[in-house]
N, C-alpha and C. Protein backbone atom coordinates (compact mmCIF):
# COMPACT_ATOMS: atom_id res chain seq x y z
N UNK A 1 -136.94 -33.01 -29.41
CA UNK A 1 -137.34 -31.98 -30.33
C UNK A 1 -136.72 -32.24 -31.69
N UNK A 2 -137.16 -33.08 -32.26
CA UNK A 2 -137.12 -33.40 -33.62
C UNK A 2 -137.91 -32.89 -34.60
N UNK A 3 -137.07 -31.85 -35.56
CA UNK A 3 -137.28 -31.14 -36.73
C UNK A 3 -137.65 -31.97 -37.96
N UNK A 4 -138.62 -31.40 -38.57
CA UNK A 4 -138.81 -32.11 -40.06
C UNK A 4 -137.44 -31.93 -40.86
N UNK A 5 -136.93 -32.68 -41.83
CA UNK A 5 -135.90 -32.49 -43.00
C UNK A 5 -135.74 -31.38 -43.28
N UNK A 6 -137.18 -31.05 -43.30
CA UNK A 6 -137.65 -29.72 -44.27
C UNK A 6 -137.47 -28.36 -43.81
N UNK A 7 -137.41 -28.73 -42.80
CA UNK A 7 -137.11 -27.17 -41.90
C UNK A 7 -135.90 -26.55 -41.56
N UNK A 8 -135.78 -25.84 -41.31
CA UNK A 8 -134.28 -25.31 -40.83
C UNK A 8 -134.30 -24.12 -39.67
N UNK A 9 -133.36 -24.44 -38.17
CA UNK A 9 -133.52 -23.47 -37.30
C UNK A 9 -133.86 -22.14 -37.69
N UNK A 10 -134.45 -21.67 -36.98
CA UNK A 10 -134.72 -19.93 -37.17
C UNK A 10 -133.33 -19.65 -36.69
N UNK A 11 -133.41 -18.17 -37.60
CA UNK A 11 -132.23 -17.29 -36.47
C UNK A 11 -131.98 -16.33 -35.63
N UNK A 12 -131.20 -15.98 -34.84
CA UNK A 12 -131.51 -15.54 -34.13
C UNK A 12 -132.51 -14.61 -33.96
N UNK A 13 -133.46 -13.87 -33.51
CA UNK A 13 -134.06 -12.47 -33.41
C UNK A 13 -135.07 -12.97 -34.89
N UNK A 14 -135.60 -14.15 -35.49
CA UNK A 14 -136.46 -14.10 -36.71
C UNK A 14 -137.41 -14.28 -36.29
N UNK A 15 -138.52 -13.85 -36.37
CA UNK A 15 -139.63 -14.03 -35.82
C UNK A 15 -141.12 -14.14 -37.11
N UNK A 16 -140.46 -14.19 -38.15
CA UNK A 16 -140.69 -14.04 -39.66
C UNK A 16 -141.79 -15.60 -39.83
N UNK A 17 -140.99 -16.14 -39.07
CA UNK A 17 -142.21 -17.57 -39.10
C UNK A 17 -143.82 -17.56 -38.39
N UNK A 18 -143.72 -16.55 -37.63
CA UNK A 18 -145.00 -16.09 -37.37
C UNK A 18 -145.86 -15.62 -38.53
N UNK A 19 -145.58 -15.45 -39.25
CA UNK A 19 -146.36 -15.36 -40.57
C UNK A 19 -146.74 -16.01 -41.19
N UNK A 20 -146.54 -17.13 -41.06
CA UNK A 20 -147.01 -18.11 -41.72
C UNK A 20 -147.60 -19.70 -40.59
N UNK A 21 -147.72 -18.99 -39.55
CA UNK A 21 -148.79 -19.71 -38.53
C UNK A 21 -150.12 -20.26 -38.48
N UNK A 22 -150.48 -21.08 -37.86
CA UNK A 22 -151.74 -21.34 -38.40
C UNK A 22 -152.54 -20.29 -37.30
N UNK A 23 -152.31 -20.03 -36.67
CA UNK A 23 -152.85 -18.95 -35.39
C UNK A 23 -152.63 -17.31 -35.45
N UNK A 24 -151.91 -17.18 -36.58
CA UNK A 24 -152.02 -15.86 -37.34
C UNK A 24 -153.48 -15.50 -37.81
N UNK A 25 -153.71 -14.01 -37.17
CA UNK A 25 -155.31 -14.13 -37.97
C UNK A 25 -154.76 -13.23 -39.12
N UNK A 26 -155.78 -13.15 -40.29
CA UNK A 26 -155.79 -12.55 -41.37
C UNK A 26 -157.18 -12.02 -41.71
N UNK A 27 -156.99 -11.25 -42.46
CA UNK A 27 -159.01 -10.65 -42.53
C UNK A 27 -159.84 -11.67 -42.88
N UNK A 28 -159.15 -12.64 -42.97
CA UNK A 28 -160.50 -13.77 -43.56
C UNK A 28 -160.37 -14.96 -42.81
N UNK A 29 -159.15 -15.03 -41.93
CA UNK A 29 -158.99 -16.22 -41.19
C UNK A 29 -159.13 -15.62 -39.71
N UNK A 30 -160.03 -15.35 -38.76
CA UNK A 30 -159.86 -14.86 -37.11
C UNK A 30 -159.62 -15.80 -36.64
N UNK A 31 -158.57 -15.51 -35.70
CA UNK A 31 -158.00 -16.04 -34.72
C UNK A 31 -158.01 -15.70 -33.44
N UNK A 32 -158.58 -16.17 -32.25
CA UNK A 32 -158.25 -15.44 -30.74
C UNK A 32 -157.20 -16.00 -30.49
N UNK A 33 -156.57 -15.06 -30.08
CA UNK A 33 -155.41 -15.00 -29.23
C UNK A 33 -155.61 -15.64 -27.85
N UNK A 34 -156.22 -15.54 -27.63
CA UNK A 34 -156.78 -15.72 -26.50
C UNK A 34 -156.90 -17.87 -26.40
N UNK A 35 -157.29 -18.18 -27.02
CA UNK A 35 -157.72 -19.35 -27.67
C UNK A 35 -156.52 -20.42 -26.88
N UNK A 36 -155.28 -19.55 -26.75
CA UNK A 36 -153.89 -20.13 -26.69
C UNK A 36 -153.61 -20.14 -25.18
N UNK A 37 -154.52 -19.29 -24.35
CA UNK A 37 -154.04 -19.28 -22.45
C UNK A 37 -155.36 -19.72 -22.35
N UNK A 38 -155.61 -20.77 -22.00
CA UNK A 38 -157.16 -21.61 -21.51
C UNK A 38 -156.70 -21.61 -20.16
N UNK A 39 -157.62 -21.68 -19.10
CA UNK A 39 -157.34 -22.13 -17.68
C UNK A 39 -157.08 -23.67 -18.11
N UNK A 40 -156.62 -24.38 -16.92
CA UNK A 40 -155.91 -25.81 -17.14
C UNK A 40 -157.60 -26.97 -16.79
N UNK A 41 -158.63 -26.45 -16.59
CA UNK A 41 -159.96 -26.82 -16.74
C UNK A 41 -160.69 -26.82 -17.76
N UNK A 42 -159.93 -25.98 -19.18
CA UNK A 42 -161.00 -25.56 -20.39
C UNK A 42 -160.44 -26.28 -21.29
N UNK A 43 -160.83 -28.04 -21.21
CA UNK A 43 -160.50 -29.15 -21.90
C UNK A 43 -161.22 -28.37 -23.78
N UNK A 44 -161.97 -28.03 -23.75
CA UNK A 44 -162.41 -27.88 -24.91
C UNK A 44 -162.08 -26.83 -25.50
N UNK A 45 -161.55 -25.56 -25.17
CA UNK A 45 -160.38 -24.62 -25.83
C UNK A 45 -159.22 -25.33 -25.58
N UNK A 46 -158.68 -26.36 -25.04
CA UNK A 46 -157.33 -26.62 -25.25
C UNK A 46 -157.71 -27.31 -26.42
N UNK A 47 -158.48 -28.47 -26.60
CA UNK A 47 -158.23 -29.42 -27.68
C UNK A 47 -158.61 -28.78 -29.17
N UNK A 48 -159.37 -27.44 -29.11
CA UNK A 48 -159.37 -26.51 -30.16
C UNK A 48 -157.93 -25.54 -30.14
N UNK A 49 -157.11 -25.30 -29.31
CA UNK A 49 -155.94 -24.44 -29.59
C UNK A 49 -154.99 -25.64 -30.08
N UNK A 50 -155.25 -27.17 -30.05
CA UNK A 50 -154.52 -28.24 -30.24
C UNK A 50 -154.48 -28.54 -31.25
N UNK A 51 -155.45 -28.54 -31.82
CA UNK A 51 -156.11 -28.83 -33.18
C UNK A 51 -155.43 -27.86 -34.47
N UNK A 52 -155.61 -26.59 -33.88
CA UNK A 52 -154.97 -26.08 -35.09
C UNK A 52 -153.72 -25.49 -35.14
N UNK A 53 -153.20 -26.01 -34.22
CA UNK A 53 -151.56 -26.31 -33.92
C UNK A 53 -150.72 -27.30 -34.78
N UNK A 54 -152.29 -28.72 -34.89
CA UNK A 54 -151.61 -29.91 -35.30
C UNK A 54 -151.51 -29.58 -36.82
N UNK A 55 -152.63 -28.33 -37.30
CA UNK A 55 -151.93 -28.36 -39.08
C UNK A 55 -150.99 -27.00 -39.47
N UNK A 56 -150.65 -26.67 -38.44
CA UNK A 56 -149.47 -25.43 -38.90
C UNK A 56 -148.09 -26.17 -39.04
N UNK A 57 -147.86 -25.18 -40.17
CA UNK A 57 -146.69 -25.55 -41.11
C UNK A 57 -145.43 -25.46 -40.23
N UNK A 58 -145.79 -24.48 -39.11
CA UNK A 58 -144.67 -23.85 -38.56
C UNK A 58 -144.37 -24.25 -37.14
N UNK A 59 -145.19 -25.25 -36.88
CA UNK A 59 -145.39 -25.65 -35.59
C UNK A 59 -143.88 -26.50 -34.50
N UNK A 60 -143.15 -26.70 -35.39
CA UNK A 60 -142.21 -27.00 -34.65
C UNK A 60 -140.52 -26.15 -34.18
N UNK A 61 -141.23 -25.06 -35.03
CA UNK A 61 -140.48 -23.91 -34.87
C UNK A 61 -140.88 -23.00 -33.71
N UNK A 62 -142.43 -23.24 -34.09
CA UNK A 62 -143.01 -22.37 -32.49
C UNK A 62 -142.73 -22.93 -31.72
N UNK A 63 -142.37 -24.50 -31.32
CA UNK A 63 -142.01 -24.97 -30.14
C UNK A 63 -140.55 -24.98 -29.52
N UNK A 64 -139.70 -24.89 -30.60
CA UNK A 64 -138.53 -24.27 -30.15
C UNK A 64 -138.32 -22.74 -29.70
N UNK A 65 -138.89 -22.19 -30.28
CA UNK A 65 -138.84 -20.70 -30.03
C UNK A 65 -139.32 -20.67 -28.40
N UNK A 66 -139.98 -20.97 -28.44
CA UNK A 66 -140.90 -21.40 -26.73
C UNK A 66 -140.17 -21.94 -25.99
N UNK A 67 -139.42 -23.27 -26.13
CA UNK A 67 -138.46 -23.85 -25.19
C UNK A 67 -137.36 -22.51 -25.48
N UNK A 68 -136.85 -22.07 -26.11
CA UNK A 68 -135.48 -21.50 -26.46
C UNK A 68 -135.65 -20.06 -25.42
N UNK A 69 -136.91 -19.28 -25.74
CA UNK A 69 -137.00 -18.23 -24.80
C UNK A 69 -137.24 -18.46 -23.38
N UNK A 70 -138.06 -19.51 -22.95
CA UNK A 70 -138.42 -19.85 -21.66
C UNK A 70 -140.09 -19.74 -21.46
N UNK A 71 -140.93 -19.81 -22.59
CA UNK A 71 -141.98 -19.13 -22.75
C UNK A 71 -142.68 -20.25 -21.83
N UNK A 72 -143.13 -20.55 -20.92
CA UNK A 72 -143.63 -21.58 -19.92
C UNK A 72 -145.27 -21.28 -19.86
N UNK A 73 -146.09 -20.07 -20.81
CA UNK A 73 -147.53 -19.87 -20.52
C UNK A 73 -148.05 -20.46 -21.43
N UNK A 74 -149.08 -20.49 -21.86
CA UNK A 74 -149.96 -21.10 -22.71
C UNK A 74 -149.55 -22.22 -24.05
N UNK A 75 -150.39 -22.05 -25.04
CA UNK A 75 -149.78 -23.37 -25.39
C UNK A 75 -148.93 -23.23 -26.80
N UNK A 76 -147.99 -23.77 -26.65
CA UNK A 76 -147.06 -23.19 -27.88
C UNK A 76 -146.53 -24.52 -28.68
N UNK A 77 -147.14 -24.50 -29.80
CA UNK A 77 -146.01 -25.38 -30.75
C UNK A 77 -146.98 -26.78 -30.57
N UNK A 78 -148.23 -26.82 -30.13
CA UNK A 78 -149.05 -27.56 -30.32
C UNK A 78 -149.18 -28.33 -29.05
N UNK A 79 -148.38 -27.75 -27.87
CA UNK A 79 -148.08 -28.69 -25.93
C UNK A 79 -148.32 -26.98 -25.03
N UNK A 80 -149.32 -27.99 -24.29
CA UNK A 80 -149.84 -27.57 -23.24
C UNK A 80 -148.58 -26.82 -22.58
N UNK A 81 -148.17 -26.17 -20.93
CA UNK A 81 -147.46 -26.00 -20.39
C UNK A 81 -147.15 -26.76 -19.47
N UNK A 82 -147.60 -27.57 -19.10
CA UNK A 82 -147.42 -28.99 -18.73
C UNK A 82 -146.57 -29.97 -19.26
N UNK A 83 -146.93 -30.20 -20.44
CA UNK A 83 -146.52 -30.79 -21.61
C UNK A 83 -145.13 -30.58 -22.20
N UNK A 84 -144.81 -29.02 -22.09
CA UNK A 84 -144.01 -28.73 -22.14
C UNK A 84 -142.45 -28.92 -21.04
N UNK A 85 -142.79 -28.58 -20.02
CA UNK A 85 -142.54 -28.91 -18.55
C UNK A 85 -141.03 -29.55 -18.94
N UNK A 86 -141.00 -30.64 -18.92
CA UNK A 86 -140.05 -31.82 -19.20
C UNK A 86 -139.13 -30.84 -20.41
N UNK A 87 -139.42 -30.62 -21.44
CA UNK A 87 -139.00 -30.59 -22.65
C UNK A 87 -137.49 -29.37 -22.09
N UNK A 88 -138.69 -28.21 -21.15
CA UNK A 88 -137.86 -27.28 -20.64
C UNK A 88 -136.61 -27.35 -20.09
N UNK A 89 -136.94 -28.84 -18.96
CA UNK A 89 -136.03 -29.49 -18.06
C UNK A 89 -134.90 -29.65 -19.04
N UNK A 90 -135.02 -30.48 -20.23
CA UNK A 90 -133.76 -31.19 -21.28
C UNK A 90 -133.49 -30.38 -21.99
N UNK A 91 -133.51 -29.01 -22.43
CA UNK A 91 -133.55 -28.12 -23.01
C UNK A 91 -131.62 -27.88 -23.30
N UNK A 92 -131.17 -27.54 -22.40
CA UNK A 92 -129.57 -27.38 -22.13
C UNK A 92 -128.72 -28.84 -22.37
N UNK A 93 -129.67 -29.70 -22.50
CA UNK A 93 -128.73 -31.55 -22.65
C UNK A 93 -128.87 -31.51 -24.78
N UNK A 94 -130.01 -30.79 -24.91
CA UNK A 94 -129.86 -30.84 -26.47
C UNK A 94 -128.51 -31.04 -27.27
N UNK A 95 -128.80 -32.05 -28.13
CA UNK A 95 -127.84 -31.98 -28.70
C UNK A 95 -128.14 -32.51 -30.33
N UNK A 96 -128.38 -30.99 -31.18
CA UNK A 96 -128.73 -31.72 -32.68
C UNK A 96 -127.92 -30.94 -33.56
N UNK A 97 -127.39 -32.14 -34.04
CA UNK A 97 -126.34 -31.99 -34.85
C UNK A 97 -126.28 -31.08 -36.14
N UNK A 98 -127.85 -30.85 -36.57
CA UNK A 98 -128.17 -30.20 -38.09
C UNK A 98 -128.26 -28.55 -37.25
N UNK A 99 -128.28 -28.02 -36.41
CA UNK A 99 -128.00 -26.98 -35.42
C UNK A 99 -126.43 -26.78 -35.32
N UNK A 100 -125.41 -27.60 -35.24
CA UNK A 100 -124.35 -27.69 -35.22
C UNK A 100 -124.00 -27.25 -36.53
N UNK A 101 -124.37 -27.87 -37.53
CA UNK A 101 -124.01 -27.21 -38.86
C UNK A 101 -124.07 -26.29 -39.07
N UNK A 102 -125.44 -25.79 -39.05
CA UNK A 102 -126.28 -24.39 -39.33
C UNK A 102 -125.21 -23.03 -39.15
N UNK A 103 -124.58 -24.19 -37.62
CA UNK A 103 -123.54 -22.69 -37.08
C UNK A 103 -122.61 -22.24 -37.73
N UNK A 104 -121.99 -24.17 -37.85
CA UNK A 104 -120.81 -23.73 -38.64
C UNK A 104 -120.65 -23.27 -39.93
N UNK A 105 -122.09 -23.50 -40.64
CA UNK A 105 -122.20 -22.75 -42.34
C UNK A 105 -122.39 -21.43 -42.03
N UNK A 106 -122.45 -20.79 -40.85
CA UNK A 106 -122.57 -19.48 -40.72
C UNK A 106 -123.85 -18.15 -39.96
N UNK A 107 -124.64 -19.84 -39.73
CA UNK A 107 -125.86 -18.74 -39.67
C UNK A 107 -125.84 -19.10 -38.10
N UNK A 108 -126.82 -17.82 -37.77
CA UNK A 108 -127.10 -17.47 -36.15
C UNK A 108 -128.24 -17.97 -35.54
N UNK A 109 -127.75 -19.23 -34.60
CA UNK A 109 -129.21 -19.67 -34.25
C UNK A 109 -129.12 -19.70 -32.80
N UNK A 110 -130.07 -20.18 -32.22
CA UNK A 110 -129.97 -20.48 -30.44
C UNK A 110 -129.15 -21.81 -30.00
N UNK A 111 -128.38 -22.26 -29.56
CA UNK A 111 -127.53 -23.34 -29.24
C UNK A 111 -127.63 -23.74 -28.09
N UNK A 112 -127.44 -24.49 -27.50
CA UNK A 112 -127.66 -25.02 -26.10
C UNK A 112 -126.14 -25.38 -25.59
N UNK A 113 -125.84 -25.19 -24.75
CA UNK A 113 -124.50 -25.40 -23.77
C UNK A 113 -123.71 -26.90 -24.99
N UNK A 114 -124.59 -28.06 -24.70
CA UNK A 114 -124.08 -29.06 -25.58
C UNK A 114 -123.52 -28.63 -26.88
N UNK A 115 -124.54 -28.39 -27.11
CA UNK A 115 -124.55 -27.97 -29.12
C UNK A 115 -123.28 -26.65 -29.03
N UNK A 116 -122.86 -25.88 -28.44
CA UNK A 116 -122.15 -25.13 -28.69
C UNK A 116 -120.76 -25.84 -28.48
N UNK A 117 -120.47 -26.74 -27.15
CA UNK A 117 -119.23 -27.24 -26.95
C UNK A 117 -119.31 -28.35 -28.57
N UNK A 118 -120.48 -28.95 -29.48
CA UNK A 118 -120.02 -29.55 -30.71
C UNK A 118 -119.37 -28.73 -31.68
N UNK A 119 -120.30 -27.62 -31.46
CA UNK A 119 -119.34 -26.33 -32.69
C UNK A 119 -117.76 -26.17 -32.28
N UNK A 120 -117.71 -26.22 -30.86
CA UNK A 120 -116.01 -25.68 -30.81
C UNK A 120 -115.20 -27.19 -30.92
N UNK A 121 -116.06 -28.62 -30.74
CA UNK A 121 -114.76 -29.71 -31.50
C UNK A 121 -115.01 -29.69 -32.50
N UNK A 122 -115.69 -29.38 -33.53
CA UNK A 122 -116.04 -29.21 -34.87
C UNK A 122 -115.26 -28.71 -35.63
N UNK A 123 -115.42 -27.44 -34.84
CA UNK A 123 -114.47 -25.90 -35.63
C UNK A 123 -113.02 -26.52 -35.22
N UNK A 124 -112.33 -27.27 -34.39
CA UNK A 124 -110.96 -27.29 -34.11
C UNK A 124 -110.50 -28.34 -35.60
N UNK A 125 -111.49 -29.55 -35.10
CA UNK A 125 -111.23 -30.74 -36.14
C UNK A 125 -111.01 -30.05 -37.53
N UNK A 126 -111.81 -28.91 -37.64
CA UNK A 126 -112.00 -29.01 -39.51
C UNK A 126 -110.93 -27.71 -39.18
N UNK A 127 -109.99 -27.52 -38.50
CA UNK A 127 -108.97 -26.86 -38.79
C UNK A 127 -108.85 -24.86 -38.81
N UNK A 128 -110.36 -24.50 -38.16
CA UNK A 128 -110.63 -23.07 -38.29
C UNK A 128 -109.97 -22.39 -37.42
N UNK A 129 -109.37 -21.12 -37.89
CA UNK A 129 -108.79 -20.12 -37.05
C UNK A 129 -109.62 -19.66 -35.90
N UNK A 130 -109.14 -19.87 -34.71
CA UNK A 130 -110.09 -19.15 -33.28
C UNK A 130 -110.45 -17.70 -33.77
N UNK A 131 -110.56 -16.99 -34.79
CA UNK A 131 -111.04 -16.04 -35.02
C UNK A 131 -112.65 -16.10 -35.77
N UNK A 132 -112.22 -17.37 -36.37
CA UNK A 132 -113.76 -17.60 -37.22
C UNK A 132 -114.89 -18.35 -35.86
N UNK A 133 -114.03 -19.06 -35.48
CA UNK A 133 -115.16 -19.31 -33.80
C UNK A 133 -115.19 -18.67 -33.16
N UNK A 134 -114.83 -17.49 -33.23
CA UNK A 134 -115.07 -16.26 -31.92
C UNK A 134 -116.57 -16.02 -33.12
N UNK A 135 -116.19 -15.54 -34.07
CA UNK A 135 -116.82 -15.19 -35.22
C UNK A 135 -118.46 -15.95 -35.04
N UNK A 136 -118.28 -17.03 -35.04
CA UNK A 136 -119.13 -17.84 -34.87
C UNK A 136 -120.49 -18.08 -33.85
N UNK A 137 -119.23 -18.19 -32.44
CA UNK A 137 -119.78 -18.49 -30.88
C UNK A 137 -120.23 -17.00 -31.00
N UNK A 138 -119.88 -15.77 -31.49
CA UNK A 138 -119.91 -14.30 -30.58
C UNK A 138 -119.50 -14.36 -29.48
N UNK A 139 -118.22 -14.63 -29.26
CA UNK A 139 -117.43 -14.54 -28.55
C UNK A 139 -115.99 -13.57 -29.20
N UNK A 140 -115.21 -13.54 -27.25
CA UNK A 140 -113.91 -13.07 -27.92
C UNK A 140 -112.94 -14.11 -28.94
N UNK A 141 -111.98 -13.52 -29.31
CA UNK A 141 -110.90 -14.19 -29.94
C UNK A 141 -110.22 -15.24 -28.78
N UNK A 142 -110.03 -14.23 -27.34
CA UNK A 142 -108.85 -15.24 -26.70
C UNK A 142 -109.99 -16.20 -26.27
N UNK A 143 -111.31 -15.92 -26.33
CA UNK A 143 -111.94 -16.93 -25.27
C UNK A 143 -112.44 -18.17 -26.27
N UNK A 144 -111.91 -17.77 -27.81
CA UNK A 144 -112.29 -18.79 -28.73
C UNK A 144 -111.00 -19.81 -28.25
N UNK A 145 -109.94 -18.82 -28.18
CA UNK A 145 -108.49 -19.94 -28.37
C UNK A 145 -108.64 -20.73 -27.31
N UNK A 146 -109.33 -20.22 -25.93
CA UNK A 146 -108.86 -20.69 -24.49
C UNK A 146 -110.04 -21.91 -24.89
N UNK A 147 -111.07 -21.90 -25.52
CA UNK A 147 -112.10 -23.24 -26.05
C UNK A 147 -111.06 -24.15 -27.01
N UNK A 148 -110.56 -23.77 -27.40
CA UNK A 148 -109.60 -24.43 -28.08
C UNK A 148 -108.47 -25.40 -28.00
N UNK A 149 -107.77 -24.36 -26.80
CA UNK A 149 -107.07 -25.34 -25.85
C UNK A 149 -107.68 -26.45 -24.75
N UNK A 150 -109.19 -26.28 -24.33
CA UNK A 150 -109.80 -27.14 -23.62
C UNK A 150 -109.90 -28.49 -24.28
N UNK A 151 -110.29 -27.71 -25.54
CA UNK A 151 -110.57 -29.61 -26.29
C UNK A 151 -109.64 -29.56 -26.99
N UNK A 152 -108.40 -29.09 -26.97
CA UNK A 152 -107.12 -29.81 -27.53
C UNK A 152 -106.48 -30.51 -26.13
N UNK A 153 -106.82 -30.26 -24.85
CA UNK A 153 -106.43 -31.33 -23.40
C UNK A 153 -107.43 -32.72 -23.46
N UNK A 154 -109.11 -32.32 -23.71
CA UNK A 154 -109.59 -33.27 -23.63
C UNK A 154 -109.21 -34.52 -24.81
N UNK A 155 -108.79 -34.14 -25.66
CA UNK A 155 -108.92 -34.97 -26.82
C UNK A 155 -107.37 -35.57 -26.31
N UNK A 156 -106.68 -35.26 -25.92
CA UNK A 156 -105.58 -35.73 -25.11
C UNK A 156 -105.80 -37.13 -24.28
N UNK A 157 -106.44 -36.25 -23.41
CA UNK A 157 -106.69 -37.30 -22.14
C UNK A 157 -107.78 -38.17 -22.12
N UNK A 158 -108.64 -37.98 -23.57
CA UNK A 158 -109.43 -38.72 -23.73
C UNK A 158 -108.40 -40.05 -25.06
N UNK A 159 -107.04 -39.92 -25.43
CA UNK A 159 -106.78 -40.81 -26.25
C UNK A 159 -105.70 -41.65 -24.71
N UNK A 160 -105.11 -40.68 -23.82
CA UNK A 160 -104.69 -41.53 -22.91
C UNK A 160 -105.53 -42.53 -22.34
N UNK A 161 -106.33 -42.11 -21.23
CA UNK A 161 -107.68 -42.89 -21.29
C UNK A 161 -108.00 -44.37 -21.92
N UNK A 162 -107.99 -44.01 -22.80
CA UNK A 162 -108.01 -45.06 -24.02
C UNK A 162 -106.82 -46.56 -23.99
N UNK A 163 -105.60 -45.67 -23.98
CA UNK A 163 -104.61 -46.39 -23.88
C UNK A 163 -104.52 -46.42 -22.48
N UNK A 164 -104.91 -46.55 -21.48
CA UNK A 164 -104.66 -47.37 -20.43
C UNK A 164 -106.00 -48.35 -20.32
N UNK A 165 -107.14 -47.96 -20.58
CA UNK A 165 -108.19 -49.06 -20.52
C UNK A 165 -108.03 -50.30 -21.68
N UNK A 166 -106.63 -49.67 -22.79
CA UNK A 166 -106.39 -50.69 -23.69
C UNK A 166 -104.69 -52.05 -22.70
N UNK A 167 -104.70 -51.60 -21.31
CA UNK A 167 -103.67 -52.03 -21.21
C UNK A 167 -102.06 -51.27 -21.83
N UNK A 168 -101.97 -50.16 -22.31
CA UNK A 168 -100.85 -49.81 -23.13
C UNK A 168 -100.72 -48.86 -21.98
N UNK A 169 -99.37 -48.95 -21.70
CA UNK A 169 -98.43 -48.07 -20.99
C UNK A 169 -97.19 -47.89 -21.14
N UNK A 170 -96.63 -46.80 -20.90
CA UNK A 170 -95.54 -46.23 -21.40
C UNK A 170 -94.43 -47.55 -21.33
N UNK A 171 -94.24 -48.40 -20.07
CA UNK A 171 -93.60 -49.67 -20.08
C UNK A 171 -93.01 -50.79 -20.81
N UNK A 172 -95.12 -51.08 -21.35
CA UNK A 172 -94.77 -52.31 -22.24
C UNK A 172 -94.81 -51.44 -24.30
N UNK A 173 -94.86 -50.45 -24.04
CA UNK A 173 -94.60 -49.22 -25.26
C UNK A 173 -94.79 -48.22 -25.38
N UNK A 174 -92.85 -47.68 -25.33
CA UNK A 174 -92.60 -46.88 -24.94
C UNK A 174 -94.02 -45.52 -26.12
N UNK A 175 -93.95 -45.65 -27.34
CA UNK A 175 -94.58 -44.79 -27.91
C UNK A 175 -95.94 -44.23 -27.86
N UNK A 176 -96.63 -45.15 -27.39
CA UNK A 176 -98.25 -44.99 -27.22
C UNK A 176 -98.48 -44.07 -26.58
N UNK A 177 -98.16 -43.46 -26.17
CA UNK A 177 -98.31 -42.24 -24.84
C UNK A 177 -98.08 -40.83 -25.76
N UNK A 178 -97.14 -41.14 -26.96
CA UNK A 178 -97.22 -39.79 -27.64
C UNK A 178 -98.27 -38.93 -27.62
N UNK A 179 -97.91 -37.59 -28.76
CA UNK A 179 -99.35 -36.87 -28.14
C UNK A 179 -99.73 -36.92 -29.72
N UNK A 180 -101.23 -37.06 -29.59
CA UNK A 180 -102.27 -37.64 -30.24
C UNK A 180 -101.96 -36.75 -31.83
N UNK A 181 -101.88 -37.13 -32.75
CA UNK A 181 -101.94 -36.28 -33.97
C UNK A 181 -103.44 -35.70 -34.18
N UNK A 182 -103.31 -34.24 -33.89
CA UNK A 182 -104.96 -33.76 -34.12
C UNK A 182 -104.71 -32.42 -34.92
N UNK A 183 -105.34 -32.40 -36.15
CA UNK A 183 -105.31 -31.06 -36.52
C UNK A 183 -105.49 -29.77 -35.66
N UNK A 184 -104.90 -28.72 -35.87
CA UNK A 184 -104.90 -27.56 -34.93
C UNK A 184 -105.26 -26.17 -35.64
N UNK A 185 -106.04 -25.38 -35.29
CA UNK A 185 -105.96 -24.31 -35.53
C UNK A 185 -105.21 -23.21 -36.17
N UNK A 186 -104.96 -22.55 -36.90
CA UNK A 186 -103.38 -21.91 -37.10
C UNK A 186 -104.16 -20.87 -36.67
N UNK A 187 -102.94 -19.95 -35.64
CA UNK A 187 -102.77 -19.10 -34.57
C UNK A 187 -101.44 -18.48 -34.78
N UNK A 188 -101.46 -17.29 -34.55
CA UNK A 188 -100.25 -16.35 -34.52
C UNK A 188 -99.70 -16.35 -33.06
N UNK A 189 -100.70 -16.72 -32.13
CA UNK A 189 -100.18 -16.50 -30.98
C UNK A 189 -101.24 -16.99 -29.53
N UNK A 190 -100.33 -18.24 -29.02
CA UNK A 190 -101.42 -19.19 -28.47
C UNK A 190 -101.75 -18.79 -27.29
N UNK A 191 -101.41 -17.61 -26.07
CA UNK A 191 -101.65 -16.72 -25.10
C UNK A 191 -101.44 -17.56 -24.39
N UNK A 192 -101.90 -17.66 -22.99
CA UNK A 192 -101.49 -18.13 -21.69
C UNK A 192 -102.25 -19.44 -21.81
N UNK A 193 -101.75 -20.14 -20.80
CA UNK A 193 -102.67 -21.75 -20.28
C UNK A 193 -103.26 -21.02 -20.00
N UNK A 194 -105.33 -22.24 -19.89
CA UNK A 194 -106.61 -21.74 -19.57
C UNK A 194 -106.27 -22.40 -17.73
């Protein structure tokens, strides 16, 4: 699900892009609604609900909106439900990075399991208080910090890791094993291990 340049996630609850659909009717443009649930036999209303899918402006927004809600009926964003099928399956493996931003500049979009664990190494790296990622995720405060402390272990055991597949052990030096210099959060108060 690759976005034009030009576009930018909806947010949450916007539904504002429906207005500017090509399947919007207007008093001078009719549209059936209908046009969009063909039985999986009505080759010739699909390739007409296809058709004017392929020149809406907004069409790849409708197809996220569709994967994002679970919308599995008729045809959305210019794919069959079939078509769609797969997309549904990978839906939670997403991982796009200009979504990642979006979050962290502030705005409210739909995230996928992936894309949210990028916002919380994101938000640690660039040094944000677990209050602005609670802020962020809509989450609590402690459950920002307790994300916090997860990928302040992984980033750990992912530089140990490292140094043993590099051969380096505490043995042949003694220092390598230190703990990793990673910017941290500033916190008044780091609560219990997760």
């Amino acid at each position: 699900m690759h976005r034009t340049k030009t576009s930018q996630p909806r947010t949450l609850g916007d539904h504002t892009w429906r207005d500017r659909a090509a399947c919007s009717s207007t008093p001078h443009h009719r549209v059936d609604p209908e046009l969009f649930f063909p039985e999986p036999d009505e080759v010739d209303r699909i390739r007409e609900a296809k058709t004017l899918c392929s020149q809406c402006p907004v069409r790849r927004i409708c197809l996220d909106a569709a994967l994002e809600n679970g919308d599995s009926v008729g045809i959305r964003g210019g794919m069959t439900e079939e078509e769609r099928e797969p997309l549904h399956k990978k839906l939670e493996q997403r991982l796009d990075y200009a979504r990642v931003n979006e979050v962290l500049a502030g705005r409210d979009i739909y995230l996928t399991k992936a894309e949210r664990l990028a916002v919380v190494r994101a938000a640690y790296q660039a040094d944000l208080p677990s209050a602005r990622l609670a802020w962020l995720l809509k989450i609590t405060e402690e459950h920002a910090e307790k994300l916090y402390r997860r990928t302040r272990r992984e980033i750990r055991n992912r530089a140990v890791e490292q140094q043993k597949r590099a051969g380096t052990t505490p043995k042949n030096q003694s220092h390598a094993l230190k703990k990793p210099k990673v910017k941290r959060p500033v916190r008044d108060d780091l609560g219990t291990a997760a």
